[in-house]
Protein backbone atom coordinates (compact mmCIF):
# COMPACT_ATOMS: atom_id res chain seq x y z
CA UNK A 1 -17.18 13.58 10.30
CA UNK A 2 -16.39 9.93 8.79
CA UNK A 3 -14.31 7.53 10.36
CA UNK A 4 -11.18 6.31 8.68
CA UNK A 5 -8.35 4.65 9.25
CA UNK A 6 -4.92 4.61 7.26
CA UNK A 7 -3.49 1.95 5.03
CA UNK A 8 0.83 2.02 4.67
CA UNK A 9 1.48 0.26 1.39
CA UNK A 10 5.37 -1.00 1.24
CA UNK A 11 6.61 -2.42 -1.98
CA UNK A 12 10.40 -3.38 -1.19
CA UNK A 13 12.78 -2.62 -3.93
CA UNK A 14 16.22 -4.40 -4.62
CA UNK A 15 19.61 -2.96 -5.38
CA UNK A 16 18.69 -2.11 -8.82
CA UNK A 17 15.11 -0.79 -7.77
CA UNK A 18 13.09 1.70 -5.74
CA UNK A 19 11.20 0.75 -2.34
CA UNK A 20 7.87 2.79 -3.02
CA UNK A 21 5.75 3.65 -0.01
CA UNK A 22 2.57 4.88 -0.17
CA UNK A 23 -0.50 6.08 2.97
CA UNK A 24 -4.26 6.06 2.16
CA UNK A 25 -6.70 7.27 4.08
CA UNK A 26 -9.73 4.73 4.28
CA UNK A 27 -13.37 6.14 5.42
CA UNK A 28 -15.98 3.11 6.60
CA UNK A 29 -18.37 5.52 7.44
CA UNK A 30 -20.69 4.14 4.50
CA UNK A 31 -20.09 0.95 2.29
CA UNK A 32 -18.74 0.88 -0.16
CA UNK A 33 -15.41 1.88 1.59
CA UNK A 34 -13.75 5.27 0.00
CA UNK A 35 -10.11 5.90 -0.34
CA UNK A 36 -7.75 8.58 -0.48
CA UNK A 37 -4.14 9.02 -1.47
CA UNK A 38 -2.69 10.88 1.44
CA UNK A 39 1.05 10.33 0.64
CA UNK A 40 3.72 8.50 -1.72
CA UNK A 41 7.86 8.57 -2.22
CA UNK A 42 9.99 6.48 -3.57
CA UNK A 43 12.96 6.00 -1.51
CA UNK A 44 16.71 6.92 -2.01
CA UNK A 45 17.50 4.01 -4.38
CA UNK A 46 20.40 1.85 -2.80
CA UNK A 47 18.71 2.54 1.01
CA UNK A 48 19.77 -0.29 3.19
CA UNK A 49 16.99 -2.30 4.45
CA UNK A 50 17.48 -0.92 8.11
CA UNK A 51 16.96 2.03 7.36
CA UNK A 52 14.06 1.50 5.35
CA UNK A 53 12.90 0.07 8.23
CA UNK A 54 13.39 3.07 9.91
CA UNK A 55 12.04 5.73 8.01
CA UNK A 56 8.89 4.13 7.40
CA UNK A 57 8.53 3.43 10.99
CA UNK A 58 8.70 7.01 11.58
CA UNK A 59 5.69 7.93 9.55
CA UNK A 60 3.61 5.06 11.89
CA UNK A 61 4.91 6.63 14.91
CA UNK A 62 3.55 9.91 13.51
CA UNK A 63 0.47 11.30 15.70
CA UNK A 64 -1.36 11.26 12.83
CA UNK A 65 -0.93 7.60 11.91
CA UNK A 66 -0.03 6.51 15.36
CA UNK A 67 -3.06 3.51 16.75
CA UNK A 68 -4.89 4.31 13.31
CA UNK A 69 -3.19 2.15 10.89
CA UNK A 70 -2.24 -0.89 9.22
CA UNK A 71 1.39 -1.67 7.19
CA UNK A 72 1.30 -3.88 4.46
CA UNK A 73 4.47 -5.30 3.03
CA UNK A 74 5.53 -6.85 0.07
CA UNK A 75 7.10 -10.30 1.07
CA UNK A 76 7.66 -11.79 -2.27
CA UNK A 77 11.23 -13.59 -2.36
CA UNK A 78 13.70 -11.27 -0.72
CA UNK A 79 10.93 -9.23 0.87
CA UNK A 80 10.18 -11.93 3.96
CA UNK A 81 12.98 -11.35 5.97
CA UNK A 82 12.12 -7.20 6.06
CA UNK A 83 8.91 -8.33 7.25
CA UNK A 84 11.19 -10.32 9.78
CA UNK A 85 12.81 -7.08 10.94
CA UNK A 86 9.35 -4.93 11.13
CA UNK A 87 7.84 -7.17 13.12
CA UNK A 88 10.81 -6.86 15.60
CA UNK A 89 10.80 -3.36 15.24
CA UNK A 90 8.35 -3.14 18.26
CA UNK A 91 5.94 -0.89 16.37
CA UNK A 92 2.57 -0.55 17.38
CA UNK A 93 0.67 -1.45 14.12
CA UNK A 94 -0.70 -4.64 12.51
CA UNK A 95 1.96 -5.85 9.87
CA UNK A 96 0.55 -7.67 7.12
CA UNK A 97 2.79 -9.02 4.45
CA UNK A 98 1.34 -10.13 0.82
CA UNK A 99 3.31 -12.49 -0.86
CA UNK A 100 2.15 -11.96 -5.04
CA UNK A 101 1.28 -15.16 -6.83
CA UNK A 102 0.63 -16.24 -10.30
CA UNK A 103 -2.28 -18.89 -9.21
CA UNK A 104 -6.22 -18.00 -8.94
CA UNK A 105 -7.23 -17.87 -5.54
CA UNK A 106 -6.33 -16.58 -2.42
CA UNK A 107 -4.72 -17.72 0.76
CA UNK A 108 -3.77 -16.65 4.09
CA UNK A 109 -1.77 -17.78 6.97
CA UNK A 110 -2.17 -15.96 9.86
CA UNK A 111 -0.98 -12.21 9.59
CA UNK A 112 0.19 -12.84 6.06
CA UNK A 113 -1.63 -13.58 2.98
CA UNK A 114 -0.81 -14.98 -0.82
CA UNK A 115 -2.42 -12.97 -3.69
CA UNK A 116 -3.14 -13.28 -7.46
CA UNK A 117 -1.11 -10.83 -9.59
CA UNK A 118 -4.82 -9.90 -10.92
CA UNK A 119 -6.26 -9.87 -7.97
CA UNK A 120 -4.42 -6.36 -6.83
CA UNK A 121 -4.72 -4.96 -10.53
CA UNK A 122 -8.63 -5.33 -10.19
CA UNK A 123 -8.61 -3.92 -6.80
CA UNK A 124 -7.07 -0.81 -8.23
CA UNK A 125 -9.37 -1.03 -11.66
CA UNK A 126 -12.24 -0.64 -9.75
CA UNK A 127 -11.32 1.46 -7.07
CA UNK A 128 -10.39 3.97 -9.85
CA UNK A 129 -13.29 3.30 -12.65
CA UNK A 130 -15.92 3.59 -9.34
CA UNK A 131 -14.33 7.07 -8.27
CA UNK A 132 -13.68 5.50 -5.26
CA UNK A 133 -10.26 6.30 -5.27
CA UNK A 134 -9.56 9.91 -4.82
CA UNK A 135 -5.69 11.61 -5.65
CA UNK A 136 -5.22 14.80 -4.92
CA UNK A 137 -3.50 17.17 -7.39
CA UNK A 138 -1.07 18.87 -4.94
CA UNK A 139 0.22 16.01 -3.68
CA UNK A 140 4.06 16.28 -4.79
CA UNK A 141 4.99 14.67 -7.67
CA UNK A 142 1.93 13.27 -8.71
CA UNK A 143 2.26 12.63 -12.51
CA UNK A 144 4.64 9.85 -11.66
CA UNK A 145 2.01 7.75 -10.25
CA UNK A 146 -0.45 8.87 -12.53
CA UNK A 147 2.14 7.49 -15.65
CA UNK A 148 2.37 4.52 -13.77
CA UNK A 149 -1.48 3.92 -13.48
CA UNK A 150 -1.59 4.85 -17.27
CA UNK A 151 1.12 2.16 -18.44
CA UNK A 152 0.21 -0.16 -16.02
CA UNK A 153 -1.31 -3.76 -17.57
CA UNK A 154 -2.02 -6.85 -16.11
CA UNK A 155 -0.99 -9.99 -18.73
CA UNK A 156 -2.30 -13.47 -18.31
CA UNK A 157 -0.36 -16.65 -20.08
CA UNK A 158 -2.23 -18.38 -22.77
CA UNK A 159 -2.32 -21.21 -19.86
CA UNK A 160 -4.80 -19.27 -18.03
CA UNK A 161 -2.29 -18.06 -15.24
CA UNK A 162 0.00 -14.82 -14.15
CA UNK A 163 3.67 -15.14 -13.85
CA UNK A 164 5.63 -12.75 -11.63
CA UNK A 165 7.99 -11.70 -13.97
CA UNK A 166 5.18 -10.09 -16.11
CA UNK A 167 4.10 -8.20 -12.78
CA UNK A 168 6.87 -5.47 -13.44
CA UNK A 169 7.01 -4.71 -17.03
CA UNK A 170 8.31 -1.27 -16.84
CA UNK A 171 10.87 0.42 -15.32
CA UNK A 172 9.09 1.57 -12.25
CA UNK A 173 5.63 0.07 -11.49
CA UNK A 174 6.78 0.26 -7.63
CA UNK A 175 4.05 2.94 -7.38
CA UNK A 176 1.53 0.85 -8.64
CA UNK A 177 2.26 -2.11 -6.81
CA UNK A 178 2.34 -0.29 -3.14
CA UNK A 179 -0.86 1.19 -3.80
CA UNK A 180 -2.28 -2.02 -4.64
CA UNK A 181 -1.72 -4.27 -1.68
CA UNK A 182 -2.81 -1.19 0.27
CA UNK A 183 -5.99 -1.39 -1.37
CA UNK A 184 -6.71 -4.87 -1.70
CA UNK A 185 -5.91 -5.15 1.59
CA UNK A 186 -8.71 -2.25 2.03
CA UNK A 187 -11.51 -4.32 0.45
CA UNK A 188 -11.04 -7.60 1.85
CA UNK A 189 -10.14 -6.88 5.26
CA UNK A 190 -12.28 -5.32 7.43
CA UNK A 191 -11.65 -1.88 10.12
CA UNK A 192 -9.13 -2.42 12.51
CA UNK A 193 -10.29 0.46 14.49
CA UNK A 194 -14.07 0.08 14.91
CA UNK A 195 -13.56 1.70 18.35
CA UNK A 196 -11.37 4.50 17.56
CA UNK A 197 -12.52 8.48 17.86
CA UNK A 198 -12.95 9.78 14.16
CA UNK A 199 -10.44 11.04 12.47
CA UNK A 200 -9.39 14.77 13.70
CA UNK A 201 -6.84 16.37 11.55
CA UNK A 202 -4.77 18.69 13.52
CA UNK A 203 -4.55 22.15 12.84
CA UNK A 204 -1.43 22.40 11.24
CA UNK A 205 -1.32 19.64 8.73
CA UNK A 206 1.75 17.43 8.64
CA UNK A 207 3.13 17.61 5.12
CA UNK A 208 1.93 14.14 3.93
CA UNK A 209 -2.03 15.16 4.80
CA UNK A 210 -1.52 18.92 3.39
CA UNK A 211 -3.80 19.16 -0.07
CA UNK A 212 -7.24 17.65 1.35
């Protein structure tokens, strides 16, 4: 059986837009790592950030999830203080928040990390042109994300660089965007688990692993 770990992609919505979540499975057995969409929702729009908080903190605490995963955040503009309030939550996972730039390179600062607007699209390009990348069909609600993938396009200014505005250019690329930093995160960070027992899924699959 291959080892994996799990990867919690959060992309914080506003009062106007949806907080997307999404869980992939990531298996190291081999390199190049493979991934695999075990779970996505969006989130009751107008959910205060508590309780955001919350209900993503109960899929972590989840035996499934529980010591095998890592949460990464969006903490562009509003987004840094709900990174605050995770990482007072007391959880028991790595937080990582990604703050999305317009520049060229990356940076990081400790637990958090600055990232090119391209830089997560051709994480996901590749991921998905390589078959590395794996969705499965019963997941619920799947041809949302799909439609996102489809309209989804990265623009660069005739100066050379991104802008953040032109991140979301349709109505809902939340989808997109969670599944992104998840990845990214994926393929330049390494296991956090090297030591961990493989992957076992229980008998009775909880409802976000059901399908695989």
């Amino acid at each position: 059986m291959q080892k994996s770990d799990f990867l919690v992609g959060l992309d914080l919505g506003q009062s106007q837009d949806y907080t997307a979540l999404t869980i992939f499975e990531r298996f190291y057995k081999e390199s190049p790592y493979r991934y695999e969409l075990r779970h996505f929702e969006r989130f009751t729009l107008g959910m205060s950030y508590p309780k955001q908080v919350e209900k993503t903190a109960s899929f972590l605490r989840h035996e499934a999830l529980k010591g095998k995963s890592t949460l990464i955040v969006d903490g562009t503009g509003a987004g840094r203080p709900v990174v605050d309030m995770f990482r007072k939550a007391g959880l028991q996972t790595p937080i990582k928040a990604i703050t999305i730039t317009g520049g060229d390179s990356v940076t990081e600062d400790g637990s958090d990390f600055r990232v090119p607007k391209r830089d997560l699209v051709s994480v996901l390009q590749v991921l998905l042109q390589s078959e590395r990348l794996k969705v499965a069909a019963k997941v619920q609600g799947i041809d949302d994300l799909v439609q996102e993938l489809l309209n989804f396009k990265a623009k660069i200014s005739t100066s050379g660089h991104d802008s953040y505005e032109a991140w979301r250019e349709g109505q809902h690329d939340d989808l997109v965007l969670s599944s992104a930093m998840a990845c990214w995160y994926g393929e330049h960070k390494p296991r956090m688990y090297q030591g961990v027992t493989p992957f076992a899924v229980p008998r009775r699959k909880p409802a976000f692993l059901r399908g695989f």
